[in-house]
Protein backbone atom coordinates (compact mmCIF):
# COMPACT_ATOMS: atom_id res chain seq x y z
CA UNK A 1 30.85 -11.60 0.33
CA UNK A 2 27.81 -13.28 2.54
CA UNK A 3 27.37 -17.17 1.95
CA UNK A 4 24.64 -17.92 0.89
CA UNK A 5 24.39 -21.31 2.59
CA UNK A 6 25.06 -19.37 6.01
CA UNK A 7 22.02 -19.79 7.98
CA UNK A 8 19.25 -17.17 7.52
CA UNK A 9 16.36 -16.62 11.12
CA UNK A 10 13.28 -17.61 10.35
CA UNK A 11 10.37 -16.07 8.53
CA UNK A 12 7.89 -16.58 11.55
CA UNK A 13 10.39 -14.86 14.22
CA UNK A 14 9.37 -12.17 16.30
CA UNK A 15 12.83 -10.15 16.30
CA UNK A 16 12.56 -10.45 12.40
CA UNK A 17 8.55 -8.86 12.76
CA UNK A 18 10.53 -6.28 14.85
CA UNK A 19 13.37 -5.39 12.31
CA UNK A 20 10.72 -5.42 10.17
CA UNK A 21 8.61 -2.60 12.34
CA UNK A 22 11.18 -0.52 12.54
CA UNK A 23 12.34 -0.43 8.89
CA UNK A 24 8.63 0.49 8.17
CA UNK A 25 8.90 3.34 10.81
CA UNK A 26 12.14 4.66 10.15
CA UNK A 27 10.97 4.93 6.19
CA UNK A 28 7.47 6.88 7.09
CA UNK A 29 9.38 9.04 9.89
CA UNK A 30 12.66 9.87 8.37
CA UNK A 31 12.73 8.65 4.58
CA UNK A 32 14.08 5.24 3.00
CA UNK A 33 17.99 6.83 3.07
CA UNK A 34 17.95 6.67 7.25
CA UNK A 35 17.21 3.02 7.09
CA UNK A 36 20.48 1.45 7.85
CA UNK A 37 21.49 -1.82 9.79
CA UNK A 38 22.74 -0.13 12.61
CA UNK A 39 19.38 2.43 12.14
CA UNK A 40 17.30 -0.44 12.30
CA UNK A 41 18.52 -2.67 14.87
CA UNK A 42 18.40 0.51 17.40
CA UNK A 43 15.04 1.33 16.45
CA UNK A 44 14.29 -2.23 17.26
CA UNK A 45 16.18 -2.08 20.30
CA UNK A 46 18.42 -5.11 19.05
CA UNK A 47 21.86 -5.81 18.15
CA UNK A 48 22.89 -5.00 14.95
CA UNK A 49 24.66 -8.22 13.91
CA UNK A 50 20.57 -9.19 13.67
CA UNK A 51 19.72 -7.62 10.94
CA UNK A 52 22.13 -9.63 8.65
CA UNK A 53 20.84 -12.99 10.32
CA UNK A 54 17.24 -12.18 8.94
CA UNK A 55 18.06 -10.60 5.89
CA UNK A 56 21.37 -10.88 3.95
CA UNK A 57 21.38 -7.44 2.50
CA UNK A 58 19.54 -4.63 3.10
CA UNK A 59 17.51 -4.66 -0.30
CA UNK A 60 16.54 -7.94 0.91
CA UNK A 61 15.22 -6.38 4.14
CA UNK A 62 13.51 -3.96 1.99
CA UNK A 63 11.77 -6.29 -0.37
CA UNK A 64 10.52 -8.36 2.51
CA UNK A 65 8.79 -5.15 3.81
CA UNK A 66 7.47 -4.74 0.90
CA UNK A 67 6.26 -7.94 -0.13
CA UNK A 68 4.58 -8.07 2.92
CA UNK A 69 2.40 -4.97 2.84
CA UNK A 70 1.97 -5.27 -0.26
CA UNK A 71 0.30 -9.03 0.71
CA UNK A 72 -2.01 -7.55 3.01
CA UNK A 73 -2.77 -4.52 0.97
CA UNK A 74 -4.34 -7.21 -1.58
CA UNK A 75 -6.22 -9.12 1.16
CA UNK A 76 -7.20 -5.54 2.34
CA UNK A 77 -8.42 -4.71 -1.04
CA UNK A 78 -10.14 -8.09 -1.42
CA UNK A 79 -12.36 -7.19 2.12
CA UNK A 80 -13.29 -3.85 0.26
CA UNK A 81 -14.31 -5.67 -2.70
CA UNK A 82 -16.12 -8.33 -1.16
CA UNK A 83 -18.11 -5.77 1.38
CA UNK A 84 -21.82 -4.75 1.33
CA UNK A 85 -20.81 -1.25 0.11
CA UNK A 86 -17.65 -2.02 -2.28
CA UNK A 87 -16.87 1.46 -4.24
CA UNK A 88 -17.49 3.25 -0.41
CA UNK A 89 -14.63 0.62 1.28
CA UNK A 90 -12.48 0.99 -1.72
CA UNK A 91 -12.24 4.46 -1.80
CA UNK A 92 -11.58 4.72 1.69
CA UNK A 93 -8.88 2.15 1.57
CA UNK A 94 -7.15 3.82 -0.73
CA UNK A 95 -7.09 7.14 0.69
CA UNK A 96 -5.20 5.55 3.45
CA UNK A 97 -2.12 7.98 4.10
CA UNK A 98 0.04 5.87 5.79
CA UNK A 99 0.12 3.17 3.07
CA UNK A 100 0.40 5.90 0.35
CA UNK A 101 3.47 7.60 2.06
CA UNK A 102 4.65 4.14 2.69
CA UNK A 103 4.25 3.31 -1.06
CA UNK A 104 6.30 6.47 -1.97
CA UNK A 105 9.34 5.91 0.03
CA UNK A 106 9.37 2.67 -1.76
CA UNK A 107 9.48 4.30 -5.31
CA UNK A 108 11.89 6.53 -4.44
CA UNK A 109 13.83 3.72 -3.40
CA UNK A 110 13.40 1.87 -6.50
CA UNK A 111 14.97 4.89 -8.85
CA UNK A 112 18.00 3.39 -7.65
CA UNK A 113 17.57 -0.63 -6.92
CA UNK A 114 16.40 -2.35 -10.02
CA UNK A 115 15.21 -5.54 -7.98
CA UNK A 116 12.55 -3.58 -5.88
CA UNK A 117 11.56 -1.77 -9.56
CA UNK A 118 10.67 -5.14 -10.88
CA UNK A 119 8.84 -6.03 -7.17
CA UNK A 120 6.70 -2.94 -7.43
CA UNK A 121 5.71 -3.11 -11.06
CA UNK A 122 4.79 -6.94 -10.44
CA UNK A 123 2.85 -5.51 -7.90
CA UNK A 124 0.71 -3.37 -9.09
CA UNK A 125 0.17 -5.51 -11.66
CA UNK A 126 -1.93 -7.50 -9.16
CA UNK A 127 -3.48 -4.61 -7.47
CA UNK A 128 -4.98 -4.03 -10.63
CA UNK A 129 -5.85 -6.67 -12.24
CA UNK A 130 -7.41 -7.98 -8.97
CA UNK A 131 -9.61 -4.43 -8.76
CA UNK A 132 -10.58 -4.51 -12.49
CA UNK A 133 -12.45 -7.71 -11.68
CA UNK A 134 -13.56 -6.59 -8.53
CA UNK A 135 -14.71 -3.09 -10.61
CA UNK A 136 -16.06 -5.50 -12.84
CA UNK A 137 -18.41 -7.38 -10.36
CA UNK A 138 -19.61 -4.10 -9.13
CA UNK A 139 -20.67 -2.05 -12.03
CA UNK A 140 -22.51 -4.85 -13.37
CA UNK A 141 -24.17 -4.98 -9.70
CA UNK A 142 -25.42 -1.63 -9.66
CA UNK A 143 -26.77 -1.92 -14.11
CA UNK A 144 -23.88 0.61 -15.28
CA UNK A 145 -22.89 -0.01 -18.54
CA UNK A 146 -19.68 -1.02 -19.57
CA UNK A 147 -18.97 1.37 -22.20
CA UNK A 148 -20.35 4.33 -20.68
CA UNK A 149 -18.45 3.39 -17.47
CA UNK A 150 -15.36 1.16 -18.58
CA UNK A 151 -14.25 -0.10 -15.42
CA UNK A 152 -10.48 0.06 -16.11
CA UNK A 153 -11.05 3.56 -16.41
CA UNK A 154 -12.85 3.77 -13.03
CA UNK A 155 -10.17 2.17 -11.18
CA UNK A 156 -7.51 3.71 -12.55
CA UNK A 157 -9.16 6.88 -11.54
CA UNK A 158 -10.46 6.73 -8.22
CA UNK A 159 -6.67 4.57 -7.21
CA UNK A 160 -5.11 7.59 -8.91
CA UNK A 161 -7.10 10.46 -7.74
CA UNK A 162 -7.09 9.84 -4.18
CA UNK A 163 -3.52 8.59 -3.64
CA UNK A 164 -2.75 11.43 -5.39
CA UNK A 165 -4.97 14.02 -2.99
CA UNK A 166 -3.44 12.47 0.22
CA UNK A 167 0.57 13.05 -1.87
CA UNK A 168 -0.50 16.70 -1.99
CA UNK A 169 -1.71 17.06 1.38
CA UNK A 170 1.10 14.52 3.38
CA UNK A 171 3.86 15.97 1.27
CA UNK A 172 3.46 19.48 0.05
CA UNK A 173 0.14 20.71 2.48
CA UNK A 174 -1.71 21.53 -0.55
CA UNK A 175 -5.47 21.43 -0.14
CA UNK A 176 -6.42 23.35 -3.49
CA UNK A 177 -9.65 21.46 -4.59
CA UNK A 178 -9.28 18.51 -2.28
CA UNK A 179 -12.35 19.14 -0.41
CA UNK A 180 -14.71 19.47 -4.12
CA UNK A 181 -12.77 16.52 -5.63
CA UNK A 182 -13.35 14.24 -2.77
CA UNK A 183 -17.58 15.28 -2.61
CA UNK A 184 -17.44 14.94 -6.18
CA UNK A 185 -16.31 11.26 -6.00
CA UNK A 186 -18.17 11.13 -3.08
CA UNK A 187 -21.61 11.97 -4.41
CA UNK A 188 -21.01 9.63 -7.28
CA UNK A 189 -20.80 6.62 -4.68
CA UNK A 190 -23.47 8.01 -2.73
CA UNK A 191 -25.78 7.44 -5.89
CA UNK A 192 -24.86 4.16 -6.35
CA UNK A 193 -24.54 3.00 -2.30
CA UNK A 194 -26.14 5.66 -0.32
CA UNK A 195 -24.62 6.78 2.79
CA UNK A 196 -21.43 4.88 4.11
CA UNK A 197 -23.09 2.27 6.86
CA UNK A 198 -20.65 3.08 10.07
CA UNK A 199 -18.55 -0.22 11.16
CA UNK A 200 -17.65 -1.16 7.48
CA UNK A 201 -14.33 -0.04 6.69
CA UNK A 202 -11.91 -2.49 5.79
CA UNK A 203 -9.39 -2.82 8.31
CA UNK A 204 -5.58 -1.11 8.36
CA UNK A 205 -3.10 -3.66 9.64
């Protein structure tokens, strides 16, 4: 058993960004079930002993990728929000594949670790409850009423609908009605925002 008074690196070190980067890529490249200690520590081009100075176990590793991206995802998602074109930066932002494959491996992961269960859930608690207000904001922005247009609904469908697009096309090459779903949601925007302005798109980290 690990003490846990032994000493633990700190949160601001560069090796631990690095473990860090290289659990992230070993998940997206080979699936959560590669990432090991010594997986991760040769990835990172360190020595493996490291990866139990920074994290104690491995789910702890995991949850601190996790709470991470999940951190900026919200301050992402904030940018969109707060943007001259909202609905156009928040679609786009979440039709980002990388952070939907990313967000997959993770819920695979969590069928088996109750701990990162609860982290997710908690999660996406705050992802939407921080887009309903945003959703909010904007609806009453552009005059659309509320019960024509509940804007619980709308974020649970456009979150839904294109995370769920980009799991068709990243993981099974489907493409079956991607192309008229997306101008469909498209054109709705478009009526409300016009064309996407170039050089608004919230940026990936």
């Amino acid at each position: 058993m690990v003490s846990a008074s032994r000493r633990i690196g700190t949160e601001t070190s560069k090796t631990r960004a690095a473990l860090l980067e290289a659990t992230e890529r070993l998940m997206l490249e080979e699936g959560y079930a590669a990432v090991t200690s010594r997986r991760v520590a040769a990835a990172a081009e360190l020595k493996p002993q490291l990866v139990h100075y920074y994290f104690r176990t491995m789910d702890d590793l995991f949850l601190a990728l996790f709470r991470g991206r999940a951190e900026q995802g919200l301050e992402r998602q904030a940018r969109a929000l707060a943007s001259a074109q909202p609905l156009w930066a928040l679609w786009e932002f979440s039709r980002d594949p990388r952070g939907t494959a990313l967000t997959m491996e993770f819920i695979a992961l969590a069928n088996h670790r109750k701990e990162i269960r609860a982290e997710i859930a908690k999660s996406a608690e705050r992802f939407r409850a921080e887009q309903l207000k945003g959703f909010q904001n904007v609806l009453q922005r552009y005059g659309i009423d509320p019960d024509e247009c509940p804007p619980i609904v709308c974020t649970v469908l456009m979150s839904s609908v294109s995370r769920f697009l980009v799991i068709e096309h990243e993981t099974l090459g489907m493409s079956s009605g991607h192309a008229e779903t997306v101008a469909f949601v498209e054109r709705f925007i478009r009526q409300l925002e016009g064309d996407r302005e170039l050089g608004t798109t919230p940026q990936s980290s």
